[in-house]
Protein backbone atom coordinates (compact mmCIF):
# COMPACT_ATOMS: atom_id res chain seq x y z
CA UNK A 1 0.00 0.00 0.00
CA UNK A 2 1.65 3.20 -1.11
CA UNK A 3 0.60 6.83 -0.04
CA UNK A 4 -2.77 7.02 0.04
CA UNK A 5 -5.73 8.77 -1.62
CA UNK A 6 -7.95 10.53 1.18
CA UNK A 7 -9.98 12.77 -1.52
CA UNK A 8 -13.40 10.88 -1.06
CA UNK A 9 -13.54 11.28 2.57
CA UNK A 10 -11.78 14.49 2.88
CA UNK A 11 -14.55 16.39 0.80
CA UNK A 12 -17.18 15.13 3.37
CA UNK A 13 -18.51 16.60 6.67
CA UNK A 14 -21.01 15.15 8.82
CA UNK A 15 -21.92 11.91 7.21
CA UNK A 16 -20.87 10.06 10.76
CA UNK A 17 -18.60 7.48 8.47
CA UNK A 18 -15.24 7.44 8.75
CA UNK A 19 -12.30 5.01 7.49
CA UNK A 20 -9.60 2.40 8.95
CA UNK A 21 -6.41 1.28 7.89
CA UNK A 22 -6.99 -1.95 8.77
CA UNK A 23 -2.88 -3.60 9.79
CA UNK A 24 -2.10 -6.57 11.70
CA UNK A 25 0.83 -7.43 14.60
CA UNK A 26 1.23 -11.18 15.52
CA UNK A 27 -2.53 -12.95 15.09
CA UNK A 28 -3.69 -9.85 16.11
CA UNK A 29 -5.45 -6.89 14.19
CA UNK A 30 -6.15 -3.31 14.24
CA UNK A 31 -7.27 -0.72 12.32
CA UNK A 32 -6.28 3.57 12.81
CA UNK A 33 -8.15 6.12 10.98
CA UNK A 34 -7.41 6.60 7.56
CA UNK A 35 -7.42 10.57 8.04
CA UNK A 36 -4.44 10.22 10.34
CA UNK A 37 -1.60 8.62 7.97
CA UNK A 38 0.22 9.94 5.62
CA UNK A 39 1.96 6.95 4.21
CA UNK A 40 2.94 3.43 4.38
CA UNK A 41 6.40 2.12 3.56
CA UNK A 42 8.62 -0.72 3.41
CA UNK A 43 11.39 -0.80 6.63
CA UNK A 44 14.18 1.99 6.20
CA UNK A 45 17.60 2.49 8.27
CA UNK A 46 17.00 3.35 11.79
CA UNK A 47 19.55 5.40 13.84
CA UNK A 48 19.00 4.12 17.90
CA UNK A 49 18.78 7.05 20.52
CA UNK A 50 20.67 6.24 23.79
CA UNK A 51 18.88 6.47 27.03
CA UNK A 52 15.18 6.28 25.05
CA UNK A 53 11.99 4.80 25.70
CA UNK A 54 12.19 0.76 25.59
CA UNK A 55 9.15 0.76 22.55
CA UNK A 56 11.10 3.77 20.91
CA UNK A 57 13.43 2.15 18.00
CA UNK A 58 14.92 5.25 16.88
CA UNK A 59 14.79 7.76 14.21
CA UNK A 60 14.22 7.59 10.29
CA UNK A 61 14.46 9.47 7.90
CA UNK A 62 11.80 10.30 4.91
CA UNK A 63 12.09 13.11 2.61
CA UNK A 64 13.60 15.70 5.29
CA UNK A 65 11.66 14.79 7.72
CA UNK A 66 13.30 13.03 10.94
CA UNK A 67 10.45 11.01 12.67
CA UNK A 68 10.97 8.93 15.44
CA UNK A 69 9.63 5.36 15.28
CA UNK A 70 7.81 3.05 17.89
CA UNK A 71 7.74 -0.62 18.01
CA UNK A 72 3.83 -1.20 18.23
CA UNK A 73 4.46 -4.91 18.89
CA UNK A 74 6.93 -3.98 21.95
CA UNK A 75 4.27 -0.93 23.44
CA UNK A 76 1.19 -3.71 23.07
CA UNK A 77 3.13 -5.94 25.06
CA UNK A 78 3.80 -8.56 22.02
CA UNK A 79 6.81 -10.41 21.65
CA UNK A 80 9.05 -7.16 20.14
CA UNK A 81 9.31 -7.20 16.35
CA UNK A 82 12.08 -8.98 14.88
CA UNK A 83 12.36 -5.76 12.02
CA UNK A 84 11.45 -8.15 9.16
CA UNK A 85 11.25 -7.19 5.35
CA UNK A 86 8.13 -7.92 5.45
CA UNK A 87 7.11 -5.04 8.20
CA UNK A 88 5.26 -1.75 7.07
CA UNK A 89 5.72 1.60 8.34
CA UNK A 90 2.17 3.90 8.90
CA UNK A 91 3.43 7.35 8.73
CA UNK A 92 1.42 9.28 10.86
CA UNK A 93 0.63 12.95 11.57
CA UNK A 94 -1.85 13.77 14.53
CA UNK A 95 -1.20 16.39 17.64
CA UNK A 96 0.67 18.46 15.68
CA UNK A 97 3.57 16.27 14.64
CA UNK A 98 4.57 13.02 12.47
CA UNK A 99 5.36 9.64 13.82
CA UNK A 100 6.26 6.17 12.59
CA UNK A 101 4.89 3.15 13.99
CA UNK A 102 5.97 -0.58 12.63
CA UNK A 103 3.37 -3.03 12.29
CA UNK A 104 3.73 -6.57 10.66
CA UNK A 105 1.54 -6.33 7.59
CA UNK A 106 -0.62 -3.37 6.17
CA UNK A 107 -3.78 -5.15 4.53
CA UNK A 108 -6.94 -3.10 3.38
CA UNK A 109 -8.91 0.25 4.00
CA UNK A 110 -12.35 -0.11 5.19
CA UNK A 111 -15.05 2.55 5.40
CA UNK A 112 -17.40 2.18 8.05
CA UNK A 113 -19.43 3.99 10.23
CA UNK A 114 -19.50 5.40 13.78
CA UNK A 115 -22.57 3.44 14.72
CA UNK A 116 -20.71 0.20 13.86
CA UNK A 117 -17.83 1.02 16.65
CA UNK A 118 -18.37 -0.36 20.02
CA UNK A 119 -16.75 0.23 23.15
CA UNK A 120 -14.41 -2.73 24.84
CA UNK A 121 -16.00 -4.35 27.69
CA UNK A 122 -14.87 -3.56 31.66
CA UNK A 123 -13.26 -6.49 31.54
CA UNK A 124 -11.59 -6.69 28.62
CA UNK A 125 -9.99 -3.07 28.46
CA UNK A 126 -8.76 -3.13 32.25
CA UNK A 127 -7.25 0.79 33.35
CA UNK A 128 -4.44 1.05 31.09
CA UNK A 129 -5.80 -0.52 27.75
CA UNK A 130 -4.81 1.43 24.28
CA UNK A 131 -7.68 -0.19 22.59
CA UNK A 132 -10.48 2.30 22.22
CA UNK A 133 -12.95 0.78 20.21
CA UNK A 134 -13.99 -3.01 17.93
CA UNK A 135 -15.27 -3.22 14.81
CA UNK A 136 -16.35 -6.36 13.82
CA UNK A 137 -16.03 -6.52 10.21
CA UNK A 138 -16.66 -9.70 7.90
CA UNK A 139 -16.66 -11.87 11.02
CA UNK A 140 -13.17 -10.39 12.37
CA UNK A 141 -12.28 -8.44 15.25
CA UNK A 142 -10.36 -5.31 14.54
CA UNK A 143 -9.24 -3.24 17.04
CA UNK A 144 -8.83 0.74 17.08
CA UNK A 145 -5.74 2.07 18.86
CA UNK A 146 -5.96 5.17 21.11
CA UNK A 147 -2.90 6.65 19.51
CA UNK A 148 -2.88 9.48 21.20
CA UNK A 149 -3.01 7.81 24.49
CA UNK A 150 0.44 5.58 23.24
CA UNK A 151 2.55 8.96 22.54
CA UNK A 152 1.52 10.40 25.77
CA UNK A 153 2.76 7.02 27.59
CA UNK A 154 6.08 6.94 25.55
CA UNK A 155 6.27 10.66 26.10
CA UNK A 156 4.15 12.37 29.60
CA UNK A 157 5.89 15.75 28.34
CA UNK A 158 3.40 15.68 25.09
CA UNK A 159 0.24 15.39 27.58
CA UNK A 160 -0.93 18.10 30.04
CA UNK A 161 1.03 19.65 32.33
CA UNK A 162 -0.01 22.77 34.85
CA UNK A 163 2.86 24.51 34.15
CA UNK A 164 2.03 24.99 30.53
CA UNK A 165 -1.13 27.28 31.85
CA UNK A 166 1.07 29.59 33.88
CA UNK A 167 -0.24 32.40 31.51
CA UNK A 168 -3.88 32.41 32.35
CA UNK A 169 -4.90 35.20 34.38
CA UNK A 170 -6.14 34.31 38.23
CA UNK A 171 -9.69 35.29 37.67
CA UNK A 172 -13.17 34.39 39.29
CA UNK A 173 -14.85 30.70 38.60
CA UNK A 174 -17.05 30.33 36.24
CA UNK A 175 -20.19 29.36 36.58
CA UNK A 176 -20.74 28.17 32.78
CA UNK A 177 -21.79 24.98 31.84
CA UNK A 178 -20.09 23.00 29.17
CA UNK A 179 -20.92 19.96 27.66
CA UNK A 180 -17.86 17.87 26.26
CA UNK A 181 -17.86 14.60 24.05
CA UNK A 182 -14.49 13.08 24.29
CA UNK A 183 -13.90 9.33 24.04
CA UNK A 184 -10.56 8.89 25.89
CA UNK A 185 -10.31 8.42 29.48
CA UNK A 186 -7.04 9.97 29.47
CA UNK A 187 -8.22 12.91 27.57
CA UNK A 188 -10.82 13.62 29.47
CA UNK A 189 -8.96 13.55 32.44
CA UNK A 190 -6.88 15.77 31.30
CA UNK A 191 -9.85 18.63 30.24
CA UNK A 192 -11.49 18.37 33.63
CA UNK A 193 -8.19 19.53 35.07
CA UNK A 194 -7.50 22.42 32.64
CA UNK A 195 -10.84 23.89 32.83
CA UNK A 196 -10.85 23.87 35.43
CA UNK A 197 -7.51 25.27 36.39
CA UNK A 198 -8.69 28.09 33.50
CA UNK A 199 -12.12 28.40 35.99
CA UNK A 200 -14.50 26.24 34.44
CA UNK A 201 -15.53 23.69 36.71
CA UNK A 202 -18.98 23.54 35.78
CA UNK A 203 -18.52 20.35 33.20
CA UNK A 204 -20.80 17.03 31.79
CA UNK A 205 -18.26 14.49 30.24
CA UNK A 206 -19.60 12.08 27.70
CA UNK A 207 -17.81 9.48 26.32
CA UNK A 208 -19.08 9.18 22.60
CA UNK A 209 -21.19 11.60 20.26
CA UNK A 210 -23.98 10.03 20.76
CA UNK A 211 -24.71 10.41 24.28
CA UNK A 212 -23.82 13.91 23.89
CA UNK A 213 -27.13 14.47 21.56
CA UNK A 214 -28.95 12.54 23.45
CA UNK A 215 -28.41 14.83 26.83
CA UNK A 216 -28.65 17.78 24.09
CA UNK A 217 -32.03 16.76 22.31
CA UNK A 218 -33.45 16.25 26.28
CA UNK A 219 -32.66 19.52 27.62
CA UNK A 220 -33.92 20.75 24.16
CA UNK A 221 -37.22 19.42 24.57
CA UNK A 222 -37.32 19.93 28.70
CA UNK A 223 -36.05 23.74 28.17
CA UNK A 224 -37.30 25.01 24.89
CA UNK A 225 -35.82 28.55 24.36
CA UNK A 226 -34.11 28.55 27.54
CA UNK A 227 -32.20 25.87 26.98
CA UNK A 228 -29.03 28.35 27.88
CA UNK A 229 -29.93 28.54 31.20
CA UNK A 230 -28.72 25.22 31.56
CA UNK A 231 -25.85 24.47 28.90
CA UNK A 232 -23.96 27.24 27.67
CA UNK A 233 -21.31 25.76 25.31
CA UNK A 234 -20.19 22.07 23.42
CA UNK A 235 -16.37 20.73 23.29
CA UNK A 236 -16.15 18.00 21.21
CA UNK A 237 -13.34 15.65 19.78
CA UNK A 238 -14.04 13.94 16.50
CA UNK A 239 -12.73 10.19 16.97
CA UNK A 240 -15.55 8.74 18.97
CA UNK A 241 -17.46 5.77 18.61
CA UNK A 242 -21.41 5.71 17.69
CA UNK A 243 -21.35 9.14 16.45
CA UNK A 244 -18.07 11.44 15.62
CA UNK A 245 -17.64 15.13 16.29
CA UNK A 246 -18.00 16.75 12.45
CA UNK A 247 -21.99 14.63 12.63
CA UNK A 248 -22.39 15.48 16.43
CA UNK A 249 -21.73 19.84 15.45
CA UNK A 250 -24.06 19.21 12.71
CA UNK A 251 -27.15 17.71 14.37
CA UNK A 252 -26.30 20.92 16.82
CA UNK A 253 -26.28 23.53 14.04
CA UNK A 254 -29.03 21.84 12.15
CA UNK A 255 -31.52 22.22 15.29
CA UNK A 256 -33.58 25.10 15.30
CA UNK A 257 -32.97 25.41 19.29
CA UNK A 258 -29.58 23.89 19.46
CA UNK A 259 -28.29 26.21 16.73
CA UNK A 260 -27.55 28.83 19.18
CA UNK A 261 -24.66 27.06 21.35
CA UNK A 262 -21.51 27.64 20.66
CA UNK A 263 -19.54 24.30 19.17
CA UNK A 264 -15.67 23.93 19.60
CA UNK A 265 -13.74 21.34 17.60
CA UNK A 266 -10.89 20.21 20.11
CA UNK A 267 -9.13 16.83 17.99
CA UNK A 268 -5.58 16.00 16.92
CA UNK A 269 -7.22 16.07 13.50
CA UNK A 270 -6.99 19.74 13.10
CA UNK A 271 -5.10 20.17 9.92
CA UNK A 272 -5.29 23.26 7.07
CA UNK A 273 -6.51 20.25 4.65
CA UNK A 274 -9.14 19.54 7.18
CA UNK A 275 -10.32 22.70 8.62
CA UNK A 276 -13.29 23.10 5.96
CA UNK A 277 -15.04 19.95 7.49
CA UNK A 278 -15.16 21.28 10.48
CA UNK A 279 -16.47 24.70 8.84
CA UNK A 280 -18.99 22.52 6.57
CA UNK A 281 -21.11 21.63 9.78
CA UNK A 282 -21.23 25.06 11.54
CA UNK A 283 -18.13 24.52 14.13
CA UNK A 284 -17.32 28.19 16.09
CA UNK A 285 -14.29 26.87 16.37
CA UNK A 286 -11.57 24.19 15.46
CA UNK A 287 -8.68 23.61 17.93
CA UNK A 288 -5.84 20.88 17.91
CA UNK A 289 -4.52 18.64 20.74
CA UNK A 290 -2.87 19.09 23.00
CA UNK A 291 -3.37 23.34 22.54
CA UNK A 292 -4.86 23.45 26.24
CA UNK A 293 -3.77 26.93 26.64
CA UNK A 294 -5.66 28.17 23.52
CA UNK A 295 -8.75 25.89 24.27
CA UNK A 296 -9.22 27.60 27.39
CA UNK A 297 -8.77 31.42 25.91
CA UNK A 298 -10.95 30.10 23.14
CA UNK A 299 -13.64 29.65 25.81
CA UNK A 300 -13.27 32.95 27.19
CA UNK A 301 -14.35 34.79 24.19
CA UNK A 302 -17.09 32.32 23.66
CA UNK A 303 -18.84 32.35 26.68
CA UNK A 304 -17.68 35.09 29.07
């Protein structure tokens, strides 16, 4: 599989479909969303870094670019990768920055949608489980990768730290509430503390799109025109399962009540290339990971 064409999906907004790289380590497989690679190539030379991360093989080099590269087999807890020929690189680019990952084999792209994602069992994804979602696909099992979650383990620096909002003013609290669709337990984790560092305490966490509406289209209907009395502004990634962030702004924007919230885009999708899906379905605003600083100044002129 050589660099891909993302046209199709690119030119779409809303349509709560998405697609999967689908790739495969020992017996197992996964899948990562198609929007987030760049490439896939054969193995290249690898130059070790002293002192580094145990799932970190090094650095490559493609086209300029220095990327480091990480031993999925080795993070997952797999027997480490014996660097075949036969091994494929997924050049990524998320957060802000590109990364290499090795897998074993690269097979197909599928296009599915949201609604066909569900969410690992208790006791299957355990407290520190990368696995975000299953698709069952053709009677297989493929399993999405919180990739996000894997840089951020390799890496703590990436994810949030408090010092990184020493330049928010001390003001008063907030008293705003904000609903915010986010499908990571990490992530979340990690907004709760920031807003409410930045004053905003006032929060309702869902874990997919879907639930989100559903909370939405209830105060809707139990508030009518005063439904800002009780919810005064969305945060929503886009990677969730049952319904994604583009379809979950447009429902919003598409309600005649709804309409009027305000609707901020917070992914590590947010590219130039990408920005106009977000604008397609009425976002306010688009913000990338991990931009906590911005995301909470960003709420200040939304809402205050």
């Amino acid at each position: 599989m050589a660099e891909k064409d993302t046209k199709g999906i690119l030119t779409e907004s809303g349509t709560n479909e998405m697609e999967i790289v689908e790739f495969g380590i020992d017996q197992s497989v996964f899948g990562i969303n198609v929007i987030k690679v760049r490439e896939i190539i054969s193995p290249v030379s690898v130059v070790k870094l002293p002192n580094s991360h145990p799932c970190l093989e090094g650095l490559i080099q493609l086209r300029g670019d220095v990327i480091a590269l990480i031993d999925l087999a080795k993070f997952l807890s797999f027997s480490p990768s014996a660097n075949s020929a036969d091994d494929k690189i997924i050049i990524t680019e998320f957060n802000q920055m590109k990364l290499a990952f090795r897998a074993h084999s690269v097979e197909r792209i599928h296009r599915i949608s949201w609604e066909q994602i569900e969410k690992p069992s208790e006791i299957s994804q355990g407290n520190e489980t990368s696995v975000i979602g299953i698709v069952k696909i053709e009677g297989r099992i493929i399993l999405l990768l919180d990739f996000e979650k894997i840089v951020i383990d390799i890496n703590p620096s990436l994810g949030f730290q408090a010092s990184n909002l020493k330049e928010l003013e001390i003001r008063k609290r907030s008293d705003k509430r904000i609903v915010v669709a986010e499908d990571s337990n990490t992530l979340r984790a990690f907004l709760n503390e920031v807003l409410s560092i930045a004053g905003y305490s006032n929060l309702i966490f869902f874990e997919n799109g879907a639930l989100a509406w559903n909370y939405l289209e209830e105060i809707a209907r139990d508030k009518g025109d005063r439904l800002s009395e009780d919810i005064q502004l969305v945060i929503t990634d886009i990677e969730m399962p049952q319904m994604d962030g583009h379809h979950l702004t447009r429902r919003i924007k598409e309600h005649p009540l709804l309409k009027q919230l305000p609707v901020i885009i917070f992914s590590s999708l947010i590219t130039e290339e990408l920005l106009h899906k977000g604008e397609k379905v009425g976002a306010d605003a688009q913000l990338s990971k991990p931009d906590y600083l911005k995301l909470a100044q960003t709420l200040d002129k939304l809402v205050l």
